[in-house]
Protein backbone atom coordinates (compact mmCIF):
# COMPACT_ATOMS: atom_id res chain seq x y z
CA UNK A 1 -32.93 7.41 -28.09
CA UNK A 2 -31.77 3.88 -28.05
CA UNK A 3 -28.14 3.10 -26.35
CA UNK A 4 -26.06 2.29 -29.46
CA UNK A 5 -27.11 5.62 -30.74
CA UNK A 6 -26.39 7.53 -27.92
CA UNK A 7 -23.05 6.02 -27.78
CA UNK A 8 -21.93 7.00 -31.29
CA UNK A 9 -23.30 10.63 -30.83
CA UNK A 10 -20.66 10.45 -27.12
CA UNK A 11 -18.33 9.83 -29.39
CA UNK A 12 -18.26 12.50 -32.10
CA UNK A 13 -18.90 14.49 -28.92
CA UNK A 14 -15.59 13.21 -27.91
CA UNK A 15 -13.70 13.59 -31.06
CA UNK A 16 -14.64 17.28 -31.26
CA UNK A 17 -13.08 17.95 -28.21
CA UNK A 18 -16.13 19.09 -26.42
CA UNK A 19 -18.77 16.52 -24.07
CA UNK A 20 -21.55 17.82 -23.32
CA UNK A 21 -22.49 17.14 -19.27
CA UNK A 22 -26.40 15.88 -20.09
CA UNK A 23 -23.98 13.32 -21.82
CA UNK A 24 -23.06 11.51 -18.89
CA UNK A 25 -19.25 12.36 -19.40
CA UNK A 26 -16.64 14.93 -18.35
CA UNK A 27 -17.45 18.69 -19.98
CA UNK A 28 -14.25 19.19 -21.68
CA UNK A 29 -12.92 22.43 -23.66
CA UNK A 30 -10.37 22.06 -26.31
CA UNK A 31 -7.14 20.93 -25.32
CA UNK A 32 -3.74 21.85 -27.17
CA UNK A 33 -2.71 18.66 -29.21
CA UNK A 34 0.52 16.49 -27.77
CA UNK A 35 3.71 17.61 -29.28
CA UNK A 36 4.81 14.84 -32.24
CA UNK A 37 3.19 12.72 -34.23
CA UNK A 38 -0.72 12.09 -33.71
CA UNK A 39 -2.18 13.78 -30.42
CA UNK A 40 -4.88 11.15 -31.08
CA UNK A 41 -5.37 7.61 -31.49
CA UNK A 42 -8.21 6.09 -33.64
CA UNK A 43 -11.19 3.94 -31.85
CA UNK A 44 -10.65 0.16 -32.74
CA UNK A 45 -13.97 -0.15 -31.37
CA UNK A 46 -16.86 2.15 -32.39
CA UNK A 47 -18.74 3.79 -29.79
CA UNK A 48 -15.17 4.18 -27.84
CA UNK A 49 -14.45 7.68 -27.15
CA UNK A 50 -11.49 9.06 -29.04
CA UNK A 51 -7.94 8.88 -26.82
CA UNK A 52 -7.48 12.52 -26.32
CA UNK A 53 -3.49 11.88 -25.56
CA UNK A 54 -1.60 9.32 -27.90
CA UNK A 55 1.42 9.38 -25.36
CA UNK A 56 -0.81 8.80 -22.12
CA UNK A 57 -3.92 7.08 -22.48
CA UNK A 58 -4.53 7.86 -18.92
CA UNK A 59 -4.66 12.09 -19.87
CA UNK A 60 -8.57 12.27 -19.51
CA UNK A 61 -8.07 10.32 -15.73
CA UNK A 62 -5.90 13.25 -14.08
CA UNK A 63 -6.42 14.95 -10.78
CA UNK A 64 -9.36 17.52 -11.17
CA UNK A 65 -10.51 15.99 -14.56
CA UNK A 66 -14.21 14.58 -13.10
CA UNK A 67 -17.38 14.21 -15.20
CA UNK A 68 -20.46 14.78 -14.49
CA UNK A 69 -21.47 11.60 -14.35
CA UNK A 70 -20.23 11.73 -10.88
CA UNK A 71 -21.77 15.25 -9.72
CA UNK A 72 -22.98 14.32 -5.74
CA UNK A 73 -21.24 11.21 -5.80
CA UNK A 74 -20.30 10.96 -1.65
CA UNK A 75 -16.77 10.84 -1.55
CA UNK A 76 -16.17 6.97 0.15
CA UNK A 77 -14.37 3.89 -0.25
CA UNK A 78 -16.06 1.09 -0.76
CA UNK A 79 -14.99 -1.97 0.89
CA UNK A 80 -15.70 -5.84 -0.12
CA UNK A 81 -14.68 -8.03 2.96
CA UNK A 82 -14.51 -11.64 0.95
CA UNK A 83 -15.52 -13.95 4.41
CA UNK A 84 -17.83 -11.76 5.82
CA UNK A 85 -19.83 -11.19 3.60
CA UNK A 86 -20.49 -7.73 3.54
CA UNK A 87 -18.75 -4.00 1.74
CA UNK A 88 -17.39 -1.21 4.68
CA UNK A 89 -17.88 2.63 3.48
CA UNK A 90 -14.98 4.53 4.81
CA UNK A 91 -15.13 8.69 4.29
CA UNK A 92 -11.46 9.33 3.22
CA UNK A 93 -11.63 12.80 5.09
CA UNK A 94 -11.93 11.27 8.82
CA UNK A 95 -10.40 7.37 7.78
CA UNK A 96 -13.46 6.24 9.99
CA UNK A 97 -15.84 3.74 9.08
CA UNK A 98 -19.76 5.30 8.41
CA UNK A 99 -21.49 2.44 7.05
CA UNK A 100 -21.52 -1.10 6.47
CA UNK A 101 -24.05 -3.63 4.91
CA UNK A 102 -24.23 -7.30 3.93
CA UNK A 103 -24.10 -8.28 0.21
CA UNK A 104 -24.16 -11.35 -1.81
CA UNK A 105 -21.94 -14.76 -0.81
CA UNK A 106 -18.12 -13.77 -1.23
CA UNK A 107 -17.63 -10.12 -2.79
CA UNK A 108 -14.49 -9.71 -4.38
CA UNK A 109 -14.42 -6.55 -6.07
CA UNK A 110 -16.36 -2.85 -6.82
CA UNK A 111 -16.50 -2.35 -10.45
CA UNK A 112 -17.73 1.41 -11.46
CA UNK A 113 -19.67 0.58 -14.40
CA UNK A 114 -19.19 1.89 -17.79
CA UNK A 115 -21.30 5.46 -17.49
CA UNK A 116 -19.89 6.54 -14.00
CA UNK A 117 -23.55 5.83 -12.62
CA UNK A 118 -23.07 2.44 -10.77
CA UNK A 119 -20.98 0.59 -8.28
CA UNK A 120 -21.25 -2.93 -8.85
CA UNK A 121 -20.03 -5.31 -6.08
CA UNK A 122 -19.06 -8.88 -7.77
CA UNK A 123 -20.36 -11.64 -5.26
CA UNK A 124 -18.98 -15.03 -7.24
CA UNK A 125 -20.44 -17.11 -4.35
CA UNK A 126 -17.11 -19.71 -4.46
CA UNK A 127 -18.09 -23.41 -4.68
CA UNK A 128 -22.17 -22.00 -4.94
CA UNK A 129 -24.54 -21.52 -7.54
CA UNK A 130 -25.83 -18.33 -5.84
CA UNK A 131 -23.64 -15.78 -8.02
CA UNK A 132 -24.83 -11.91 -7.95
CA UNK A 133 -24.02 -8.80 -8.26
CA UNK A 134 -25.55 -6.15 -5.88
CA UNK A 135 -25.61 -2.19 -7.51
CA UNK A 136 -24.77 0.74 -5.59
CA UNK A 137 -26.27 3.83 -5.45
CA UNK A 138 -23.18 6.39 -5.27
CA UNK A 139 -25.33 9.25 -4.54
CA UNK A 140 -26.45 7.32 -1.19
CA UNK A 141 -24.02 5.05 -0.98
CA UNK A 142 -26.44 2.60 -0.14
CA UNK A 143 -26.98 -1.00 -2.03
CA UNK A 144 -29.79 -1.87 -4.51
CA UNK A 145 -31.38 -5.12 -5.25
CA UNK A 146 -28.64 -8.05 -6.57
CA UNK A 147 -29.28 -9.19 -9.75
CA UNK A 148 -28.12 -13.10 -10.11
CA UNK A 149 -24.78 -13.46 -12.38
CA UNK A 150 -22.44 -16.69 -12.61
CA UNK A 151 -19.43 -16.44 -10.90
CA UNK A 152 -19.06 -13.19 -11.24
CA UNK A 153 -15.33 -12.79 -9.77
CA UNK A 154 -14.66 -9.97 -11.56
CA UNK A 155 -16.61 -7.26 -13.93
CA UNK A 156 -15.14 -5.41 -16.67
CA UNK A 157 -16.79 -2.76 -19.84
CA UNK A 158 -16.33 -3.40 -23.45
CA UNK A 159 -14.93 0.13 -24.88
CA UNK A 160 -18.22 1.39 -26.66
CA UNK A 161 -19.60 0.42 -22.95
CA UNK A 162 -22.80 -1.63 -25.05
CA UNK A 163 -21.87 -4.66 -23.05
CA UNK A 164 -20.24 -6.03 -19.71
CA UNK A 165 -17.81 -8.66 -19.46
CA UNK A 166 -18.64 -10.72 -16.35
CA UNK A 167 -15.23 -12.60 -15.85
CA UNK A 168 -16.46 -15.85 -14.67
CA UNK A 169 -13.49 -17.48 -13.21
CA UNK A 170 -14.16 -20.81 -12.18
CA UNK A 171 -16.43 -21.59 -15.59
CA UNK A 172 -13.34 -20.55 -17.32
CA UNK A 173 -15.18 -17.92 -19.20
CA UNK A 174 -16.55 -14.69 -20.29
CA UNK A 175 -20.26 -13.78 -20.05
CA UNK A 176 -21.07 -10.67 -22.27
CA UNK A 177 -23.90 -8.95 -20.71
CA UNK A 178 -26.46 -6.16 -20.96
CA UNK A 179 -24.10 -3.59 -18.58
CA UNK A 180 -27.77 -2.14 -16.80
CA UNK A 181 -29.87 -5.35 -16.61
CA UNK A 182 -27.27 -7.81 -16.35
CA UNK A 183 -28.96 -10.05 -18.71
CA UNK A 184 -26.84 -12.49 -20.79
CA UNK A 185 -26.24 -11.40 -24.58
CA UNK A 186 -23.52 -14.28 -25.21
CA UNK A 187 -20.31 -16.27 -23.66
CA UNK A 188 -17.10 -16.76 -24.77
CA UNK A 189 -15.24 -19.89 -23.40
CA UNK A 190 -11.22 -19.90 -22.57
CA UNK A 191 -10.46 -23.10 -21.96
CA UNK A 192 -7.00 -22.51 -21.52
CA UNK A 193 -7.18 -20.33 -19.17
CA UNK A 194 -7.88 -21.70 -15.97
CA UNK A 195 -8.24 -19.10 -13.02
CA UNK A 196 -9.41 -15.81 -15.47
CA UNK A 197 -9.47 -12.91 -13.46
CA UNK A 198 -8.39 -9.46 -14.24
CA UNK A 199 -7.86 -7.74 -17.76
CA UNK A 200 -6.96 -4.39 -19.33
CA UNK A 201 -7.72 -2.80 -22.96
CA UNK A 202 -5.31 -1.79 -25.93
CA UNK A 203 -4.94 1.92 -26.45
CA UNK A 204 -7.21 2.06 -29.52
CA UNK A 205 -9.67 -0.83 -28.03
CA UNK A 206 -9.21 -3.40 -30.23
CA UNK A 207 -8.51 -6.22 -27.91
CA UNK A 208 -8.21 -7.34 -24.24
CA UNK A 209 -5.25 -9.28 -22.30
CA UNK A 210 -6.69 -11.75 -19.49
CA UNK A 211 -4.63 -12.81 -16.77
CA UNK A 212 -4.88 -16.51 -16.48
CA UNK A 213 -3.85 -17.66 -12.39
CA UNK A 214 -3.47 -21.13 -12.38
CA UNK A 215 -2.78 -21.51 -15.90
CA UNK A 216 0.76 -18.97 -15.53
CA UNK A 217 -0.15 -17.33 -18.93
CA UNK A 218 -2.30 -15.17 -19.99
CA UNK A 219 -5.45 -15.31 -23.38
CA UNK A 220 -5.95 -12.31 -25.89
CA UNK A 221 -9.36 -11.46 -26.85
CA UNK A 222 -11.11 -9.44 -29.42
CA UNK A 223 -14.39 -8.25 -27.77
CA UNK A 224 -15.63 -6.69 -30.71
CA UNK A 225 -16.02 -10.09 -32.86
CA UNK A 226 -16.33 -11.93 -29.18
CA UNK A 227 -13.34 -14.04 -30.36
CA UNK A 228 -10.32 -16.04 -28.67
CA UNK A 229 -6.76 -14.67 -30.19
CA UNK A 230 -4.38 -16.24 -28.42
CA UNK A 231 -3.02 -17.85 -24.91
CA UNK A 232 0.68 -17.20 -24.11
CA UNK A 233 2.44 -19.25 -21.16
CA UNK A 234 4.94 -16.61 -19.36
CA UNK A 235 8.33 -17.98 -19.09
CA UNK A 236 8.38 -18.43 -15.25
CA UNK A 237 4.69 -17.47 -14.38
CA UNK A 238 3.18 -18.86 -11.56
CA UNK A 239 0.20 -16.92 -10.50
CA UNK A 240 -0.46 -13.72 -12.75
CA UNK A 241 -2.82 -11.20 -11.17
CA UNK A 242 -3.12 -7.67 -12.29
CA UNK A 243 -2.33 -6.45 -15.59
CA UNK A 244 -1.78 -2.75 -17.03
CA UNK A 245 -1.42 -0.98 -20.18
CA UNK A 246 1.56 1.49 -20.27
CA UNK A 247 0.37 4.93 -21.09
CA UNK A 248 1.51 5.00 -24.43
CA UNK A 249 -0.24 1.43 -24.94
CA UNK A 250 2.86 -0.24 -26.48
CA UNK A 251 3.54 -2.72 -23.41
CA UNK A 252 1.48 -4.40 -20.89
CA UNK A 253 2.62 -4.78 -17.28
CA UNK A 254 1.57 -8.12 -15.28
CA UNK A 255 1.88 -8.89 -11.99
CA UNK A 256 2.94 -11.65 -10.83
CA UNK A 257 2.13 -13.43 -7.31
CA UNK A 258 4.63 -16.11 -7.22
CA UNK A 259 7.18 -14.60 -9.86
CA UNK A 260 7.60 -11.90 -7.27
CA UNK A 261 7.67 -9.07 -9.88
CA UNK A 262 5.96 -7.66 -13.24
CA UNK A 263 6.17 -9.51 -16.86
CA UNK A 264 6.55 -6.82 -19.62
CA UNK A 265 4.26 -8.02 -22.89
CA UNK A 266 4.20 -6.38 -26.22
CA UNK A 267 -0.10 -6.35 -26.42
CA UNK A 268 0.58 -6.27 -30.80
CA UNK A 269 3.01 -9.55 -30.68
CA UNK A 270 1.39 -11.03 -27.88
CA UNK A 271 5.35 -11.83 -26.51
CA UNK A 272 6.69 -11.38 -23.19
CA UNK A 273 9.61 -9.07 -23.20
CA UNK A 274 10.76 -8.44 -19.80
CA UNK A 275 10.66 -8.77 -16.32
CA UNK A 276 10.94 -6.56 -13.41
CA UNK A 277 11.53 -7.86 -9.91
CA UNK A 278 9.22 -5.75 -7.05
CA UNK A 279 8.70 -7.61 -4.07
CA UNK A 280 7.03 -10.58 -2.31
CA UNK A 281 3.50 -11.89 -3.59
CA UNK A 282 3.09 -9.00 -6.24
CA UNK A 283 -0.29 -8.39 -7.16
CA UNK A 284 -2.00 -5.25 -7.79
CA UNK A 285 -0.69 -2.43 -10.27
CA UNK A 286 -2.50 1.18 -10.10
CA UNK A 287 -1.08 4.43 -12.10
CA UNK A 288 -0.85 7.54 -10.91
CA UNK A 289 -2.84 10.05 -11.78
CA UNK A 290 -0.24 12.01 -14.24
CA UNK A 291 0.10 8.30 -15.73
CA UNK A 292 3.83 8.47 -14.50
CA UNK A 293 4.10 6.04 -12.35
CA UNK A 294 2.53 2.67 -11.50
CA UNK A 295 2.15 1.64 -7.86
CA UNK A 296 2.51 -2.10 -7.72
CA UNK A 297 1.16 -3.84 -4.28
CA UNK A 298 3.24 -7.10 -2.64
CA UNK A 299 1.09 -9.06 -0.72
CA UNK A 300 4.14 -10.25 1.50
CA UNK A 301 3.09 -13.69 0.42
CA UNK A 302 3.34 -16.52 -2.06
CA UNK A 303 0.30 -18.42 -1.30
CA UNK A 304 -3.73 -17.67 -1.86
CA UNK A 305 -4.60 -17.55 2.02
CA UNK A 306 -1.24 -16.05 3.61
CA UNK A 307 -0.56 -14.94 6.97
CA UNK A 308 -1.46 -11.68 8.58
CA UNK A 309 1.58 -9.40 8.93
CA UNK A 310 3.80 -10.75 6.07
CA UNK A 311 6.56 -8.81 4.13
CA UNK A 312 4.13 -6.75 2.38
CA UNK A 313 5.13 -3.44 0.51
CA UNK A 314 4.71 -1.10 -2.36
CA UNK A 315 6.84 -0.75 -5.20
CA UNK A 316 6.82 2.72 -7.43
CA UNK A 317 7.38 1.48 -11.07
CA UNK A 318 9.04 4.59 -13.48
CA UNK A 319 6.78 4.26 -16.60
CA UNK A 320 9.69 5.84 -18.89
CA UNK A 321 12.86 4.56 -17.27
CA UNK A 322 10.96 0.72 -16.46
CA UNK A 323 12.72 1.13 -13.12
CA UNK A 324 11.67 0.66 -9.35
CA UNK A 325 12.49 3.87 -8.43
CA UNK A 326 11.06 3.46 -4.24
CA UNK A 327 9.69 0.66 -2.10
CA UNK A 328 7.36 0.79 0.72
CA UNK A 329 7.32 -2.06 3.12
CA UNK A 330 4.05 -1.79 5.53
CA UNK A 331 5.59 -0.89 9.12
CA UNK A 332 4.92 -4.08 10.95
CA UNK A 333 4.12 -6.22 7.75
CA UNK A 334 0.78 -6.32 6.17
CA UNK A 335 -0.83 -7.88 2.91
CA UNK A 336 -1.36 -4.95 0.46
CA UNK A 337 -4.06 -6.27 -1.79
CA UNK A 338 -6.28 -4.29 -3.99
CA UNK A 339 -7.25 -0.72 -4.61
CA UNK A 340 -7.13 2.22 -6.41
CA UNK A 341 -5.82 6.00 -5.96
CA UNK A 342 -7.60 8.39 -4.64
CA UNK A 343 -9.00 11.60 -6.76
CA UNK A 344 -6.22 14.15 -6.07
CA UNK A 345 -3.90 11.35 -6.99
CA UNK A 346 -2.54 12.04 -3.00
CA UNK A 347 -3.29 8.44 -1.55
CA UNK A 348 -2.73 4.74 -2.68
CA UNK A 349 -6.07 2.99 -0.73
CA UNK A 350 -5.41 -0.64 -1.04
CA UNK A 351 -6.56 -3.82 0.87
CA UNK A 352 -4.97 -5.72 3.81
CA UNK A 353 -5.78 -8.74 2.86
CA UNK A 354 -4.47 -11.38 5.34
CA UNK A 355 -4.99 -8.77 8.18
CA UNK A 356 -8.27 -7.73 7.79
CA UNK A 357 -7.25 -3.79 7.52
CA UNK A 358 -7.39 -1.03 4.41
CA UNK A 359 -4.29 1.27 4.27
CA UNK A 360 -4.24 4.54 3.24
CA UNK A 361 -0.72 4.52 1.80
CA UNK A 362 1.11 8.68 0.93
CA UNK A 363 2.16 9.03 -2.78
CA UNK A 364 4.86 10.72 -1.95
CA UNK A 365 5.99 9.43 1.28
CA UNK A 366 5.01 6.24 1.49
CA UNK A 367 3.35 6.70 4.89
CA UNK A 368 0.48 3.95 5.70
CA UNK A 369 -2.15 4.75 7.94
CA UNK A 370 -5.08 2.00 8.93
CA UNK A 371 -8.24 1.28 9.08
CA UNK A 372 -9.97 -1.76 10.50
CA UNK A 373 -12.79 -3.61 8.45
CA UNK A 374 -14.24 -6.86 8.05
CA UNK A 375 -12.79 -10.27 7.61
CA UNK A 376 -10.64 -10.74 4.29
CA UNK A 377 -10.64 -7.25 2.67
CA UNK A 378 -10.12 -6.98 -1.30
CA UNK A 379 -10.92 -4.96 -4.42
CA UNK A 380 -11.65 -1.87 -2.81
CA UNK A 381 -12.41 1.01 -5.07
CA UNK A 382 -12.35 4.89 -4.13
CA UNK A 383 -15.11 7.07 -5.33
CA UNK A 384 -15.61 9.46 -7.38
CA UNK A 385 -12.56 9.17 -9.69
CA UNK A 386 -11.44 10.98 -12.75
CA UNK A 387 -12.04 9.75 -15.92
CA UNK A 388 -15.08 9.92 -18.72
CA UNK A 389 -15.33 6.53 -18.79
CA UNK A 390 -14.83 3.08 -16.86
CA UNK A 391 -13.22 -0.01 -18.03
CA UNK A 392 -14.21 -2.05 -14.93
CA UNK A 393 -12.72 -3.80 -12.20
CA UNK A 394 -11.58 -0.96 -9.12
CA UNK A 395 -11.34 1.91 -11.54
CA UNK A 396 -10.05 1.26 -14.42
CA UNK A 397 -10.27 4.89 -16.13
CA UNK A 398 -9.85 6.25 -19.23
């Protein structure tokens, strides 16, 4: 059976309410529909599966919701240590490091690829021509052979998952690319968009926001027609980072680095809307697992290369009320980077990194506890997660 095929039969799976496991995606029984209007929300992109929840788009990546896909994945977070060349595997049951080995020149981030199947560590090689990006087995937790990629800073999946979308930062570009083999299908340029880095999806898949770093805006993309749609400049952006969709996929949330907070942007209008002061150097922006709140990580610094033991913290974003409802400064100061949250939804496991340390930060509490690793820690992801599916970059789950 050929890939697009198997695709569109995932996703009548999906819109029946029922995924088969020898699918590759969560078995799922009927659900009761969401109270009001349309429990569902159309595909703007066929091949995506359906969105099960119109008011959370983040429903199918609760606590306890795990597919298949991921049946004997070890439970371990995966480490990419940017200077030194190599990922740390931490077991999240003893916070002790088990394993470490080198990768490509300069990993930035694990991706979990599109089918659940694949870790993909994104080696962009900075300054080189020696891009790659090295697969890992998440049964063994061990690496496979690299594959060579251009600048491959950062890796997302377009929604049908036919293709991945190699963000290649310094070319100021997009490489499209077959999301197994790696080989290139086609590129789409963004000129104005200088320092492309991380991205998120509109609820119904129809088109991606790009964070643009040095640029202090941001380009809209349709990855369907493989199409440019728009750049906005932020009104006092100075280095964008993360972005997230709201659960209800009306607003987009972008962090800011120099701003010191998160730009609100209506994804339709492409029009900022408000802003929401966090904390210093904000950067990284993670929901819950019950898509209620978003955990937003300060670096504790304005620059690219800060210093160790800055004022960083974590900020608990309200999705409903828009407010900062708790912050969490790292006891001593630290550089809270990039991450994810754990399965159970119980842990925020983000990056230190200007001090060369993951924490392990308590969803509830806000309690940090450490562990070493290797010089210049960043996009950490945590597996196995819940979702069917994976947009890219640490987890991105639907």
């Amino acid at each position: 059976m050929n890939r697009r095929l198997h695709r569109r039969l995932l996703l009548l799976a999906a819109l029946a309410g029922a995924v088969s496991a020898e699918s590759g995606l969560a078995q799922m029984t009927p659900r009761q529909a969401a109270s009001g209007p349309a429990a569902t929300v159309a595909a703007g992109v066929r091949g995506m599966p359906a969105v099960i929840d119109a008011s959370n788009l983040y429903s199918e990546a609760a606590s306890g919701r795990m597919s298949a896909a991921v049946s004997g994945a070890l439970e371990r977070v995966y480490v990419p240590n940017v200077k030194s060349n190599d990922v740390y595997v931490i077991d999240p049951a003893t916070f002790k490091v088990v394993d470490r080995f080198k990768v490509g020149v300069n990993p930035q981030h694990v991706v979990p690829s599109w089918d659940l199947r694949t870790l993909w560590v994104a080696n962009n090689a900075e300054g080189r021509t020696n891009g790659a990006v090295t697969p890992i087995d998440p049964k063994t937790g061990k690496p496979g052979r690299a594959k060579s990629v251009d600048d491959p800073y950062n890796m997302y999946f377009t929604p049908d998952g036919d293709s991945a979308i190699v963000v290649a930062e310094a070319l100021k570009r997009l490489d499209f690319r077959d999301p197994q083999t790696m080989v290139l299908q086609s590129s789409l340029p963004t000129p104005q968009c200088d320092g492309i880095n991380h991205a998120d999806f509109a609820i119904d898949g129809s088109y991606a926001i790009f964070t643009c770093e040095f640029q202090g805006g941001l380009v809209k993309i349709d990855p369907v027609n493989r199409k440019v749609l728009g750049y906005l400049k932020l009104s006092k952006g100075g280095m964008p980072q993360d972005i997230r969709v709201s659960p209800d996929g009306k607003l987009f949330y972008v962090a800011d680095m120099k701003a010191d907070g998160v730009f609100i942007v209506n994804g339709e209008t492409f029009t900022e809307v408000g802003f929401i002061a966090s904390g210093v150097g904000t950067h990284g922006l993670y929901p819950s697992r019950d898509g209620k709140k978003l955990y937003i990580t300060n670096r504790g610094s304005n620059q690219m290369h800060g210093p160790p033991r800055g004022k960083g913290s974590v900020s608990v974003l309200d999705f409903a009320t828009r407010k900062i409802e708790a912050t969490w400064p790292i006891p001593g100061g630290g550089s809270p980077d990039m991450g994810n949250v754990s399965a159970d939804g119980k842990l925020l496991w983000v990056s230190g990194r200007y001090d060369n340390v993951v924490y392990a930060i308590d969803t509830t509490t806000g309690a940090v506890k450490t562990v070493r690793v290797g010089k210049e820690p960043h996009g950490l992801t945590v597996w196995p997660q819940p979702g069917r599916y994976s947009l890219g970059h640490t987890g991105n789950m639907r």
